[in-house]
Every structure is written in structure tokens, then in C-alpha cells.
N, C-alpha and C. Protein backbone atom coordinates (compact mmCIF):
# COMPACT_ATOMS: atom_id res chain seq x y z
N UNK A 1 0.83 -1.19 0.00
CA UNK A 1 0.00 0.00 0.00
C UNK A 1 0.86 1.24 0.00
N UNK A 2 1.62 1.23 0.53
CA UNK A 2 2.93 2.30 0.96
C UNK A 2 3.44 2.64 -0.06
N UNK A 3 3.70 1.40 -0.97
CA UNK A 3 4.59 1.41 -2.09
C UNK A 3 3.72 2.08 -3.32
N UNK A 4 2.56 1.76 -3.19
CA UNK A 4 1.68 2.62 -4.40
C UNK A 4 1.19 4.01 -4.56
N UNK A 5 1.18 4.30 -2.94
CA UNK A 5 0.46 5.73 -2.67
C UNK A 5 2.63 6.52 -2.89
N UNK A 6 3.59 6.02 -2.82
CA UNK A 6 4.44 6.43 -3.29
C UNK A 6 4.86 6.74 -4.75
N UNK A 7 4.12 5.68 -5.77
CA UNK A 7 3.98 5.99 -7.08
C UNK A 7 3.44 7.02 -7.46
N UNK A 8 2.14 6.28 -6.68
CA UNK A 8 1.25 7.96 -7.02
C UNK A 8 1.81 9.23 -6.92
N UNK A 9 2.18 9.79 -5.81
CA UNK A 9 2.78 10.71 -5.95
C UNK A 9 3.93 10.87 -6.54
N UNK A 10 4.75 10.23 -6.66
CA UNK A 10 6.09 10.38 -8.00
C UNK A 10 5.16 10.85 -9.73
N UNK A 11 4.01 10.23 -9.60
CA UNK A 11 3.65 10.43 -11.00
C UNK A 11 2.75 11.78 -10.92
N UNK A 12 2.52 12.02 -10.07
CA UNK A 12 1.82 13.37 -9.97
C UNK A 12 2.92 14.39 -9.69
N UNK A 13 3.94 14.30 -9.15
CA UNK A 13 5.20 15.10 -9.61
C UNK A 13 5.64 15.20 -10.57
N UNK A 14 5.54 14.63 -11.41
CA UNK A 14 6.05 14.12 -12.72
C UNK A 14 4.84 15.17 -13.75
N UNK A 15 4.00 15.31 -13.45
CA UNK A 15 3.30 15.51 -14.39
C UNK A 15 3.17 17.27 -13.97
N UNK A 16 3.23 17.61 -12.51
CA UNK A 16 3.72 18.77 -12.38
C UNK A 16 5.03 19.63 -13.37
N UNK A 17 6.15 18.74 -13.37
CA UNK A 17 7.34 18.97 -14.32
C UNK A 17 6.66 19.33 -15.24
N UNK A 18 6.02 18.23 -15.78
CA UNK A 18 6.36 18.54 -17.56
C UNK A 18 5.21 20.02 -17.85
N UNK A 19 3.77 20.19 -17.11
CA UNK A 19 3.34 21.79 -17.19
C UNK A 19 4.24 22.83 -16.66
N UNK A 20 5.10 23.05 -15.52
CA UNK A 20 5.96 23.64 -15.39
C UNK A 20 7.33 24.31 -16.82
N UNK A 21 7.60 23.00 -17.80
CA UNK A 21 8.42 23.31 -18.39
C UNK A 21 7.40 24.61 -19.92
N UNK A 22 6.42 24.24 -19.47
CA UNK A 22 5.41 25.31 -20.74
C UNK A 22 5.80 24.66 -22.04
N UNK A 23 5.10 23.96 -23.14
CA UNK A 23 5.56 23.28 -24.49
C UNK A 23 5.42 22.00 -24.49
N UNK A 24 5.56 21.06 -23.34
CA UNK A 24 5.54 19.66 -23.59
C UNK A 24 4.36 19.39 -23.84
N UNK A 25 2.96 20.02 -23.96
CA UNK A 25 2.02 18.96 -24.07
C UNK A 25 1.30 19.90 -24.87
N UNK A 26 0.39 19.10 -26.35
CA UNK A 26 -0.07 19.75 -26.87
C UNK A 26 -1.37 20.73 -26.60
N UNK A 27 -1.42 21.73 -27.32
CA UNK A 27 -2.94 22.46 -27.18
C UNK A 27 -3.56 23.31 -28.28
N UNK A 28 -4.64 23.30 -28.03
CA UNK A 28 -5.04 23.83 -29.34
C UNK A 28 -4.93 25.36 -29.78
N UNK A 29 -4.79 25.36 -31.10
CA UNK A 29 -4.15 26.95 -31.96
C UNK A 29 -5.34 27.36 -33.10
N UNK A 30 -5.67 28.53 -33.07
CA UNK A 30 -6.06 29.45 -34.48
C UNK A 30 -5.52 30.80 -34.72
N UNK A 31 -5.57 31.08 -35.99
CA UNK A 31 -5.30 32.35 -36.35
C UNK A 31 -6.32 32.80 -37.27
N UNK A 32 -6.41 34.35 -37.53
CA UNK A 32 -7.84 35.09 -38.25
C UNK A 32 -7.21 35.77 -38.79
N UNK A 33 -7.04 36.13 -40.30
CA UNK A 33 -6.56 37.06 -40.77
C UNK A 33 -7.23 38.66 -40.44
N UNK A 34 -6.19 40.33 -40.87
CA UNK A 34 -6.77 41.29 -40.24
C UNK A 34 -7.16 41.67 -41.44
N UNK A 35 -6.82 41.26 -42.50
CA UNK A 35 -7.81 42.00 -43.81
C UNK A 35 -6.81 43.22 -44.24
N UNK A 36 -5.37 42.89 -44.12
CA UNK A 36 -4.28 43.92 -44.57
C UNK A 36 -3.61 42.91 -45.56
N UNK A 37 -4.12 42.12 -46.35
CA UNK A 37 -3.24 41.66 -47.30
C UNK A 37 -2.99 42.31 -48.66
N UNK A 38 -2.32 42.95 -48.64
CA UNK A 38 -1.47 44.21 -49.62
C UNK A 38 -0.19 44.30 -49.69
N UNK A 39 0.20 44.90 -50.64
CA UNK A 39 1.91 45.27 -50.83
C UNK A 39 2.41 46.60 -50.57
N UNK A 40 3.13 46.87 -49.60
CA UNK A 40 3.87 47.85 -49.79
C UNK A 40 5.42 48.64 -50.90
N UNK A 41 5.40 49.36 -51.02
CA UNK A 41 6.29 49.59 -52.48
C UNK A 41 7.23 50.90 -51.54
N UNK A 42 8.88 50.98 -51.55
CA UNK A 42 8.85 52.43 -51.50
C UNK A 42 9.15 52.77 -52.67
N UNK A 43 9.49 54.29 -52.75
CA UNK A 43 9.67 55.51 -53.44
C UNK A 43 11.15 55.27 -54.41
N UNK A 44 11.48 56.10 -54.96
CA UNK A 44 12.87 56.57 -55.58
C UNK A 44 13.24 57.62 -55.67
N UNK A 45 14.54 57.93 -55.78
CA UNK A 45 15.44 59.24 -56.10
C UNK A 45 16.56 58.43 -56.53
N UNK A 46 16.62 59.48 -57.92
CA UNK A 46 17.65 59.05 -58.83
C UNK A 46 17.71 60.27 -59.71
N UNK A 47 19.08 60.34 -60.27
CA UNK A 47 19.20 61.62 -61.44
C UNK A 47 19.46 60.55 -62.77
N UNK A 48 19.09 60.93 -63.93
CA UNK A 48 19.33 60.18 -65.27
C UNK A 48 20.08 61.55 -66.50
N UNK A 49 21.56 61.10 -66.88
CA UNK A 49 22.18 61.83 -67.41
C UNK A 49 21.10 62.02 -68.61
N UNK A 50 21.10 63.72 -68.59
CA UNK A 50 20.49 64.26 -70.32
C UNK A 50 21.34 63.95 -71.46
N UNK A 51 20.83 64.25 -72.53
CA UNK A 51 21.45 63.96 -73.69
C UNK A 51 21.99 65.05 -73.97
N UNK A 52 22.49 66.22 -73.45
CA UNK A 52 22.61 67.50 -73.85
C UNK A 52 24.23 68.24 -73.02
N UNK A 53 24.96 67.80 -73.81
CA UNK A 53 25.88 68.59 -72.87
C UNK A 53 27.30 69.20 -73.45
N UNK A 54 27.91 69.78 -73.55
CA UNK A 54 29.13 70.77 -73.97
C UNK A 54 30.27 71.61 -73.33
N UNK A 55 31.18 71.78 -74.09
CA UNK A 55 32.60 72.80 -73.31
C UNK A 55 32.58 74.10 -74.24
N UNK A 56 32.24 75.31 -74.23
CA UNK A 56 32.61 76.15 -74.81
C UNK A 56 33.58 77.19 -74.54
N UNK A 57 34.51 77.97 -74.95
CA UNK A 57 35.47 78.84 -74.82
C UNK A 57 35.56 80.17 -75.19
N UNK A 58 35.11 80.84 -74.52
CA UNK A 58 34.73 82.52 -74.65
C UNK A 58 36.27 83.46 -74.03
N UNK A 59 36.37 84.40 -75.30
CA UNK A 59 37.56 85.18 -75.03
C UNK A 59 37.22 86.74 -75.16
N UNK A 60 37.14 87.50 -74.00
CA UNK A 60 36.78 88.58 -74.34
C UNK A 60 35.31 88.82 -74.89
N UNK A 61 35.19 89.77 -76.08
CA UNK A 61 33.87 89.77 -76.62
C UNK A 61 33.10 89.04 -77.32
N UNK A 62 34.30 88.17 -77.88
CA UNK A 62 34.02 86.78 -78.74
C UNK A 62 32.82 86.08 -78.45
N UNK A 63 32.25 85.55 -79.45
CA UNK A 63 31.67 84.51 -79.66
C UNK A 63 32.02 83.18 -78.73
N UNK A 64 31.35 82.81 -78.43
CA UNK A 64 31.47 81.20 -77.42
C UNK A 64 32.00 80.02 -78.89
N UNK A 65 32.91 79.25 -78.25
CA UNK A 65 33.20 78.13 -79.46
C UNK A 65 33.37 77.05 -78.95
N UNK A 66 32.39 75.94 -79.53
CA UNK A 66 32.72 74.63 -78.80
C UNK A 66 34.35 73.96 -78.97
N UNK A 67 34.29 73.65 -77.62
CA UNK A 67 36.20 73.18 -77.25
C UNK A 67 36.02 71.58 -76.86
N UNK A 68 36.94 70.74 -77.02
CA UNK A 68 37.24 69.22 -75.79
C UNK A 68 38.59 69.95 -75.19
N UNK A 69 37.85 69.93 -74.55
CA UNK A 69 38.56 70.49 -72.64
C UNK A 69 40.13 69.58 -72.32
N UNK A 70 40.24 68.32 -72.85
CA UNK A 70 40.88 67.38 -73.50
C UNK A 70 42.05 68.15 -73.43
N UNK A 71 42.09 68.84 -74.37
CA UNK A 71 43.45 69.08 -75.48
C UNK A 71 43.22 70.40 -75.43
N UNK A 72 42.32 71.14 -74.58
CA UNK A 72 42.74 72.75 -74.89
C UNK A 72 43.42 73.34 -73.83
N UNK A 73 44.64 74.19 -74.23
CA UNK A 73 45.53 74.75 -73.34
C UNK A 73 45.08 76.23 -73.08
N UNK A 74 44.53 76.62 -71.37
CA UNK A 74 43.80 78.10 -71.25
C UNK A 74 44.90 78.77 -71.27
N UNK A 75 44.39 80.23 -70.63
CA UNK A 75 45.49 81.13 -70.70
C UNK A 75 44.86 82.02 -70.15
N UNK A 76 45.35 82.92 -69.06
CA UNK A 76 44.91 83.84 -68.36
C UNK A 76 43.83 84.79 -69.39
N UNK A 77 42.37 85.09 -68.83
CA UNK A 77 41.70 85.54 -69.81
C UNK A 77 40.37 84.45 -70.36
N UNK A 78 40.75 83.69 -70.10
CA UNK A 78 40.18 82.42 -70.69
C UNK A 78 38.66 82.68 -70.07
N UNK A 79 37.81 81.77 -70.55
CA UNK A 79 36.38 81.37 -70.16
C UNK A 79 35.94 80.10 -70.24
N UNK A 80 36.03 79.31 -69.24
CA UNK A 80 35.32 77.65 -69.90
C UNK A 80 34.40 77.56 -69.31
N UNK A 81 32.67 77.48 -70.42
CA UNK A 81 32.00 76.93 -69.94
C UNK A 81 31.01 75.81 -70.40
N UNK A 82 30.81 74.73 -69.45
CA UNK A 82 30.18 73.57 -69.36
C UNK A 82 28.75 74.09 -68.99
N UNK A 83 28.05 73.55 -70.07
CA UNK A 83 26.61 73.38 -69.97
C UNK A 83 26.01 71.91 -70.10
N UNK A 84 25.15 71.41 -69.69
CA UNK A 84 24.69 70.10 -69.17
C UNK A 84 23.18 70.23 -68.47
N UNK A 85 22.35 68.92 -68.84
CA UNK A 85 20.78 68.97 -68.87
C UNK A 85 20.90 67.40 -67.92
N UNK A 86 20.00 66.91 -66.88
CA UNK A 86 19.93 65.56 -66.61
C UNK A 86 17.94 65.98 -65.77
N UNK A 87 17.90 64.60 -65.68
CA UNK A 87 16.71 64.38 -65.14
C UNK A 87 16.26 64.14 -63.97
N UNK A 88 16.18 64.78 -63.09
CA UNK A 88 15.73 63.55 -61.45
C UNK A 88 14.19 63.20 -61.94
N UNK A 89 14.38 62.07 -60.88
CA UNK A 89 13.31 61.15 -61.06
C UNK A 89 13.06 60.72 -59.82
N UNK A 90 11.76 61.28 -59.12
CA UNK A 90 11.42 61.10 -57.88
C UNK A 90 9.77 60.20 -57.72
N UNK A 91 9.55 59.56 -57.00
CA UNK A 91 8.67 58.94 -56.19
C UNK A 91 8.27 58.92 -55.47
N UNK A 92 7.36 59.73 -54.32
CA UNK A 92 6.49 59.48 -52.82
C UNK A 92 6.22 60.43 -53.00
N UNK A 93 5.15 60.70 -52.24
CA UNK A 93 4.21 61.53 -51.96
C UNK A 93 4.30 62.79 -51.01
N UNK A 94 5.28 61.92 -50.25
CA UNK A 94 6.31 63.10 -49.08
C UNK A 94 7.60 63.38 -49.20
N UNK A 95 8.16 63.24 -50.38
CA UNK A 95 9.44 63.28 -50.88
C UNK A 95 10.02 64.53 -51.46
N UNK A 96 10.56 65.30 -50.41
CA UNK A 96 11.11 66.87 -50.88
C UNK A 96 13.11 66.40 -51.21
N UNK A 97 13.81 67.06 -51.39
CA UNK A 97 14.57 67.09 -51.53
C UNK A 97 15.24 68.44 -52.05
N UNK A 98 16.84 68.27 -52.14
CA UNK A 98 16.93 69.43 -52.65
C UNK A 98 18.87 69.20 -53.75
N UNK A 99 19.30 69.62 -54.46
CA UNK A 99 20.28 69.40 -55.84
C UNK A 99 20.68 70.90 -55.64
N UNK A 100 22.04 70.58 -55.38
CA UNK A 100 23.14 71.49 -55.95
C UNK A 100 24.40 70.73 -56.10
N UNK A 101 25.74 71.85 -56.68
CA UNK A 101 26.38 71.08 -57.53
C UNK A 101 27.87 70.77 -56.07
N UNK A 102 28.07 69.59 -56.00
CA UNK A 102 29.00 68.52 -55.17
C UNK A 102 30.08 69.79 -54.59
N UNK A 103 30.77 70.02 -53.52
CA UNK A 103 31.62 70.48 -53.38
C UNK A 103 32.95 69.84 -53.52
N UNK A 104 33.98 71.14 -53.97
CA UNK A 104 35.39 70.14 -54.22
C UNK A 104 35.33 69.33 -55.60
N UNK A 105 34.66 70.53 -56.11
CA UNK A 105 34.57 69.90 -58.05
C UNK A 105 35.69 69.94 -58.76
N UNK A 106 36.86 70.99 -58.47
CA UNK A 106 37.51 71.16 -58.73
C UNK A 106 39.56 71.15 -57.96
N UNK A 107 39.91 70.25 -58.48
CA UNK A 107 41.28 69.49 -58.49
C UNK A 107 42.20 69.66 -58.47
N UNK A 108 43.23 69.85 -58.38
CA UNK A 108 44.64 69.51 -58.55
C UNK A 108 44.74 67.86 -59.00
N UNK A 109 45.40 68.29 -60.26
CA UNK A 109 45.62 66.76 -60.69
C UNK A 109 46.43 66.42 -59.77
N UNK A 110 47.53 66.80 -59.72
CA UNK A 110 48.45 66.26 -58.42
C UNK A 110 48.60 67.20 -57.23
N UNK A 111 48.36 66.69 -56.53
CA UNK A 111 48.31 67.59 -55.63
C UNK A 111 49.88 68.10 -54.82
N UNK A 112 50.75 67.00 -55.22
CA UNK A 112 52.10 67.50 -54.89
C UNK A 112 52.61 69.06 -55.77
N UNK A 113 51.71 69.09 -57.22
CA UNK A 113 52.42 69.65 -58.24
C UNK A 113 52.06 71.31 -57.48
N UNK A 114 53.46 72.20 -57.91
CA UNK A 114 52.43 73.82 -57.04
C UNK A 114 51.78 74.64 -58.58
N UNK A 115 52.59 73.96 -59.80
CA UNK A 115 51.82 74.25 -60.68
C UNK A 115 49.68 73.60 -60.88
N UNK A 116 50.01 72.91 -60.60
CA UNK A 116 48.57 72.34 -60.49
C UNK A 116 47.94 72.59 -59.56
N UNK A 117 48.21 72.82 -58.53
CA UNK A 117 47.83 73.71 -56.91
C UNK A 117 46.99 75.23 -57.19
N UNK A 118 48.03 75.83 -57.98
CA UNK A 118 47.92 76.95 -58.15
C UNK A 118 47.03 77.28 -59.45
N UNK A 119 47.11 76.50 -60.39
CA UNK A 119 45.57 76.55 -62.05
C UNK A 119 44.23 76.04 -60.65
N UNK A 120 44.38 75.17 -59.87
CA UNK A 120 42.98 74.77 -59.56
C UNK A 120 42.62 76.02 -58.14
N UNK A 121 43.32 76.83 -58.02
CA UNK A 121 42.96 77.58 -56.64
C UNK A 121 42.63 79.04 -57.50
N UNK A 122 43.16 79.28 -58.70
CA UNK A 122 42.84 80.09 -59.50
C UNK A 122 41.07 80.05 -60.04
N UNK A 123 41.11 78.80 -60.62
CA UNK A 123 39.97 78.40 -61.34
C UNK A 123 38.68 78.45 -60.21
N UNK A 124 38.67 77.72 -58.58
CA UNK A 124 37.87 77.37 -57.74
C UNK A 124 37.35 78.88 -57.27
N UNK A 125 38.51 79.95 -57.24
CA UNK A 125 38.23 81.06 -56.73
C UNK A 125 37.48 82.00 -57.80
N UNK A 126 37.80 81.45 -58.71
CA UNK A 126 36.53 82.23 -59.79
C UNK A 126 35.42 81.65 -60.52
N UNK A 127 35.30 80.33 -60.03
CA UNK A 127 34.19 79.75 -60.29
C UNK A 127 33.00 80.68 -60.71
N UNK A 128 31.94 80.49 -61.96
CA UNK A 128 30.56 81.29 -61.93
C UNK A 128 29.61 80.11 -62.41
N UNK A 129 28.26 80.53 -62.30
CA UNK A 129 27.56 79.50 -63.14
C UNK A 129 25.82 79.40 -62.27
N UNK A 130 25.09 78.56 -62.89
CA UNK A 130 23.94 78.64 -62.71
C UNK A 130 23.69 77.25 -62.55
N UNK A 131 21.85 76.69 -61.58
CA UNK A 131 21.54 75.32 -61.79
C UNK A 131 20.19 76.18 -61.86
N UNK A 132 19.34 75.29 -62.71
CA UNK A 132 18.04 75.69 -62.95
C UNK A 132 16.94 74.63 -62.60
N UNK A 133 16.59 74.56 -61.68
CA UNK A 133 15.57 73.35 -61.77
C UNK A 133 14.23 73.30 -62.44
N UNK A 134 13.69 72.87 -63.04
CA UNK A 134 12.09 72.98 -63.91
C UNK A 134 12.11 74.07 -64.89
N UNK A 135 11.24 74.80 -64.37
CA UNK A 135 10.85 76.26 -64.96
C UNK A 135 11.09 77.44 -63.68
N UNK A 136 11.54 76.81 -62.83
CA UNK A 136 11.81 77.81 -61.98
C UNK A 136 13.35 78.79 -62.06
N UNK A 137 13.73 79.93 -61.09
CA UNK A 137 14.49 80.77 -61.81
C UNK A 137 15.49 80.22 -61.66
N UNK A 138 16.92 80.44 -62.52
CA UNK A 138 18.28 79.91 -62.23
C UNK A 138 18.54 80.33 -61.08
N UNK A 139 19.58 79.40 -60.50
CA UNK A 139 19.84 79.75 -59.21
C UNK A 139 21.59 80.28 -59.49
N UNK A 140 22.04 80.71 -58.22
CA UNK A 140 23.83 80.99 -58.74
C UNK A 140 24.67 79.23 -57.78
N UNK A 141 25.16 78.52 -58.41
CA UNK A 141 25.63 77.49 -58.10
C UNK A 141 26.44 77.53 -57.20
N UNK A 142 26.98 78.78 -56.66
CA UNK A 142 27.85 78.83 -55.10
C UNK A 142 27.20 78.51 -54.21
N UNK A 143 26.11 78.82 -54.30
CA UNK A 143 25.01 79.36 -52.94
C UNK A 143 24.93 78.06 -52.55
N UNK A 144 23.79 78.22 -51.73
CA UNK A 144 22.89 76.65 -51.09
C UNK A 144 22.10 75.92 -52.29
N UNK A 145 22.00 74.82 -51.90
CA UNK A 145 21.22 73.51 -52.91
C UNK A 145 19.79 73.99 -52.92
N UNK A 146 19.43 73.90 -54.48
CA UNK A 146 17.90 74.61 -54.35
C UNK A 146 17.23 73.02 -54.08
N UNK A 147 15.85 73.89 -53.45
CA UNK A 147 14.92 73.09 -52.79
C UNK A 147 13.80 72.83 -53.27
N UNK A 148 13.74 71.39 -53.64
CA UNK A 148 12.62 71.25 -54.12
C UNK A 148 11.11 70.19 -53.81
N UNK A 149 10.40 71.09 -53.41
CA UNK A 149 9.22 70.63 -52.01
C UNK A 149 8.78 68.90 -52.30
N UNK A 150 7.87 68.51 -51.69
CA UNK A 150 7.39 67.61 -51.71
C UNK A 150 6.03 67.59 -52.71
N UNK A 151 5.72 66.55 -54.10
CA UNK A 151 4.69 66.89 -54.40
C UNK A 151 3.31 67.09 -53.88
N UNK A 152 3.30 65.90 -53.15
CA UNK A 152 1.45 65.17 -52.33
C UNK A 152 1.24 64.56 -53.34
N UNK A 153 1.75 63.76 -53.80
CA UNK A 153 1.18 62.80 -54.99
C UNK A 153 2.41 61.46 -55.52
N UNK A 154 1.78 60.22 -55.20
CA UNK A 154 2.47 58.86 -55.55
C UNK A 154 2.85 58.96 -56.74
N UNK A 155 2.15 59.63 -57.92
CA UNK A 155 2.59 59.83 -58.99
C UNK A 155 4.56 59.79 -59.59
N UNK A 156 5.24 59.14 -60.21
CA UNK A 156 6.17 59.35 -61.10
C UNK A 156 6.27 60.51 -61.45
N UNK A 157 7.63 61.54 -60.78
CA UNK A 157 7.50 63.01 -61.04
C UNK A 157 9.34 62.94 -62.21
N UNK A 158 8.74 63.90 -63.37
CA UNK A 158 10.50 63.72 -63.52
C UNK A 158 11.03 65.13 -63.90
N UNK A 159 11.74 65.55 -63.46
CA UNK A 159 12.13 67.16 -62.94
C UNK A 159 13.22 67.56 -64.15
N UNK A 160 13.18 68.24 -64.87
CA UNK A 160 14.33 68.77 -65.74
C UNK A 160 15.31 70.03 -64.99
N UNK A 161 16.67 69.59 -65.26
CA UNK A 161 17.61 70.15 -64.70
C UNK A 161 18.63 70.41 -65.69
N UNK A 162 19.34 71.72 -65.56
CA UNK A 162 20.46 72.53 -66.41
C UNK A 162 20.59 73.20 -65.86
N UNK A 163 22.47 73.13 -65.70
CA UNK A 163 23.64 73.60 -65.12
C UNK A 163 24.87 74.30 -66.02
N UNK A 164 24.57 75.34 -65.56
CA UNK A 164 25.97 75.97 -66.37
C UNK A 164 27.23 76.39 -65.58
N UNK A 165 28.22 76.25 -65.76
CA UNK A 165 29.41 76.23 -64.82
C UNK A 165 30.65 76.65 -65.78
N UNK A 166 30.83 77.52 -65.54
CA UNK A 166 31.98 79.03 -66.17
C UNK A 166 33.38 78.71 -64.93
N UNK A 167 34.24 78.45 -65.59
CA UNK A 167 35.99 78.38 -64.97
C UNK A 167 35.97 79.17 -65.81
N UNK A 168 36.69 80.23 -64.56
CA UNK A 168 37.57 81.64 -65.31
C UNK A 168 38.60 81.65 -65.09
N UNK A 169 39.65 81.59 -65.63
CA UNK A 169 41.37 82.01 -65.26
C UNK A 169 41.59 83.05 -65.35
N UNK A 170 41.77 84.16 -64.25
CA UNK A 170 41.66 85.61 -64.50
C UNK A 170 42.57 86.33 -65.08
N UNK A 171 42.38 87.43 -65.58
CA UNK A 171 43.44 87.87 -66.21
C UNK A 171 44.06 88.89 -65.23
N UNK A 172 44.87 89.51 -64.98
CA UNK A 172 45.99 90.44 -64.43
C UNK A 172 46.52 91.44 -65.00
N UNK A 173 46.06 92.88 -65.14
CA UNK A 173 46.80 93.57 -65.95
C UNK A 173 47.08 94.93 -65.27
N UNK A 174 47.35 94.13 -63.85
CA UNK A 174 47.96 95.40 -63.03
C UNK A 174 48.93 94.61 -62.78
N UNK A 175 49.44 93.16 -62.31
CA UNK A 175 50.59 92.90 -61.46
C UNK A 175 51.25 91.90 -62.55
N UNK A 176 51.77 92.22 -63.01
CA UNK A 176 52.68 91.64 -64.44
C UNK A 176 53.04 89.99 -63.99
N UNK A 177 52.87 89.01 -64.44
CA UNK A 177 53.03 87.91 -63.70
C UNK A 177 52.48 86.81 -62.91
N UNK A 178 51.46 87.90 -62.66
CA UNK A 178 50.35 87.06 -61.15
C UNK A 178 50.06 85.60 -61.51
N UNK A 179 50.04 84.90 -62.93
CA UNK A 179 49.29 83.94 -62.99
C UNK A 179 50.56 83.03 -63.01
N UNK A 180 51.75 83.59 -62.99
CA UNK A 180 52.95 82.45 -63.15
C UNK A 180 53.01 81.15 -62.95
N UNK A 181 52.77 81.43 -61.89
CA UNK A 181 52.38 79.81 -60.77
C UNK A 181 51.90 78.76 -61.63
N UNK A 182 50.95 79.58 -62.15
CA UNK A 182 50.06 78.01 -63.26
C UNK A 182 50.10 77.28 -64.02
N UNK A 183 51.46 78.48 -64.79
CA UNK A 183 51.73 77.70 -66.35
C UNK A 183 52.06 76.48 -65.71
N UNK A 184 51.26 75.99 -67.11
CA UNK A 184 51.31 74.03 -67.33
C UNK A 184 50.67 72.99 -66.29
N UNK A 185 49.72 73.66 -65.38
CA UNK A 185 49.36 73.28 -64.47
C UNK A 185 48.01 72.62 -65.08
N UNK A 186 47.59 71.43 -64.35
CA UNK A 186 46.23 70.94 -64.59
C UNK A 186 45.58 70.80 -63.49
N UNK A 187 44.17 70.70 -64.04
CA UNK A 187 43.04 70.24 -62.51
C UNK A 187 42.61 68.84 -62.90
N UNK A 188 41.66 68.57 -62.23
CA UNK A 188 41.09 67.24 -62.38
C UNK A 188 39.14 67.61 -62.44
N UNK A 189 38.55 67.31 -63.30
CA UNK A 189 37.38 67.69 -62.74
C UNK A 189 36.20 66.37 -63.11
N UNK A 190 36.65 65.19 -62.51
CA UNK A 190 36.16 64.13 -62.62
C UNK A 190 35.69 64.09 -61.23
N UNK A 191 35.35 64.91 -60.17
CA UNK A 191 34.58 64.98 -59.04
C UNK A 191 33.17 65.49 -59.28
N UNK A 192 33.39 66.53 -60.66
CA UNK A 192 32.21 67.40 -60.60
C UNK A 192 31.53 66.54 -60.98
N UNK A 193 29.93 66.80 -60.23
CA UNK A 193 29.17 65.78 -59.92
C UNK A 193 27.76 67.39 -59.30
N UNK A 194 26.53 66.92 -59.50
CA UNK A 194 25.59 67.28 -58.90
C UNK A 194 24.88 66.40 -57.78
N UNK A 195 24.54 66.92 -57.02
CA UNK A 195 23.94 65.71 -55.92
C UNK A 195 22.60 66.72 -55.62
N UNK A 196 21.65 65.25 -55.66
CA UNK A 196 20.66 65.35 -55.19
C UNK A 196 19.95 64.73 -54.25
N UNK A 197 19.74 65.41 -53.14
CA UNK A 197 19.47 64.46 -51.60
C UNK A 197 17.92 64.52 -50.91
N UNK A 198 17.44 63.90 -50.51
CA UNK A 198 16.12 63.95 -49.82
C UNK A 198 16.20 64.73 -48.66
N UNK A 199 15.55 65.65 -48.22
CA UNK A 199 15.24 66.68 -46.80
C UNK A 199 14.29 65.98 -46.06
N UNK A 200 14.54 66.67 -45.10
CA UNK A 200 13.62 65.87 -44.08
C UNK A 200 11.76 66.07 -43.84
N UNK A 201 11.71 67.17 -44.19
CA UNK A 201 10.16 67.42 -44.88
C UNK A 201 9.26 67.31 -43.73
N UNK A 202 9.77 67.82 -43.16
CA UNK A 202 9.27 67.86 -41.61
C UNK A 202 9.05 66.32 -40.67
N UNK A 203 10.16 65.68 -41.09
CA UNK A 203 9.58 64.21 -40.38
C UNK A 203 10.24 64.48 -39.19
């Protein structure tokens, strides 16, 4: 008798364990769907190079003449300017952002060289030029990145953009010399780049 009412309770301990451990014993499950079966999609920002773009070389009163930047040697006096068209291409509905042109566009090919030091500190310091976004007014490309709001609409928006950007090598015709430094000097202008970034749009 002793020996059974001892089972008993070993097996009623036993069975304490295994609810204690939570998982050992099966029980029954449902689930209800909430009626959100849909896709979510996000947005984009991207720029797409225009088909439209050029180096021209203005001297004085002259006429502008298309140049490859390549192979042309300036000269105090000089005018180079790059004109260029691309596209942003935006998506969301709350998506402002704002495009101006990259800082540090302009290079020293080598930067050891003081001839090349000195053409790109020439050129950076006289930088001129314009970005135009849409139909709205040109802006001056030193300044701040123009801003461009958020539509309110999921719609595929695609924004036309043109940039004009004038390197001047100045001329000197008070201090005989000033541009010395430069001869034969090059820049690099494989940085120049426009960037276009998303704002925070009040989030």
C-alpha cells in the first residue's frame, strides 16, 4: 500500500514537471486574418544623365566656341564653360529634396604639383555658373542647394535640370606675372558631380 500511494505521488510530480516546463504537451491553436493583405512599395530618387551637354570657350567679346577640354591649353583671360541637362526622377508623396552642384569639383591633378595647386585655386576662386531646376528661376551654383518641395502625390514626377558652370582664369593687368604659378598646371574635374538628396520634410 505504501509502495503505491508512493507511485502515485512520483507520478503526480512528474506531471507537475512537464506543465511547469510550458511546451511539452499539446494544445489547441487558431489564427484570423486582419484583412491587410497588400503590398507595400517604397519611393525613388535618382538623377538620369540628359542627352545635352558641352565645353565652350569665350575670349573677351568673342563669340562662345565649342572646345574638348581634352586638349585645350587656357590662358589667363580664358572662359570655360560647361553646360549640361539631366533628369531627377522622384517617387512618394512626401518626398522633398533638394540638388546642388558637389563640393570640391575642382582638383589639382596632383596635388604635390604647385603648378597644379595653383591653375585649380585660380579656377575654384573664380568659379561662376547657374543650376536651374524645372521652370523655376536659375539659381547661382555657389550658394545653397535649391529646394525642391514635396509633391502630395504617388505619382512618377521627372524634374528637368540645367547647369551651367563658367571656370575663369583671370586675367591680371595690373601685377605683371600674377598667374605664373600656373603655367602648365592641370586640374582634375572628374569629381564634378551634382547631388541630389532627400530633406527631411518635416519628419
Amino acid at each position: 500500500m505504501k509502495k503505491l500511494t508512493k507511485a502515485t505521488i512520483a507520478a503526480a510530480a512528474g506531471v507537475a514537471l512537464l506543465l511547469g516546463t510550458g511546451g511539452t504537451l499539446a494544445y489547441w491553436n487558431t489564427t484570423a486574418p486582419l484583412g491587410a493583405n497588400t503590398t507595400i512599395t517604397a519611393g525613388n530618387l535618382e538623377v538620369k544623365p540628359g542627352a545635352s551637354s558641352a565645353w565652350t570657350l569665350t575670349r573677351g567679346s568673342a563669340a562662345p566656341v565649342t572646345v574638348d577640354p581634352a586638349t585645350l591649353r587656357i590662358v589667363p583671360g580664358d572662359k570655360l564653360t560647361f553646360t549640361t541637362t539631366f533628369d531627377i526622377v522622384a517617387e512618394g508623396r512626401n518626398l522633398s529634396m533638394e540638388a546642388g552642384v558637389t563640393p570640391g569639383s575642382i582638383a589639382a591633378a596632383t596635388a604635390s604639383d604647385v603648378a597644379d595647386v595653383a591653375l585649380a585655386a585660380y579656377l575654384d576662386a573664380n568659379k561662376t555658373g547657374t543650376i536651374t531646376v524645372g521652370t523655376a528661376t536659375p539659381v547661382d551654383i555657389t550658394g545653397a542647394p535649391v529646394a525642391i518641395p514635396a509633391s502630395g502625390s504617388d505619382a512618377v514626377r521627372t524634374i528637368p535640370v540645367s547647369v551651367t558652370y563658367t571656370l575663369v582664369f583671370p586675367y591680371s593687368d595690373t601685377v605683371a606675372g600674377a598667374e605664373n604659378a600656373a603655367k602648365t598646371g592641370q586640374v582634375n574635374l572628374s569629381q564634378f558631380s551634382v547631388t541630389v538628396r532627400q530633406t527631411a520634410n518635416g519628419a
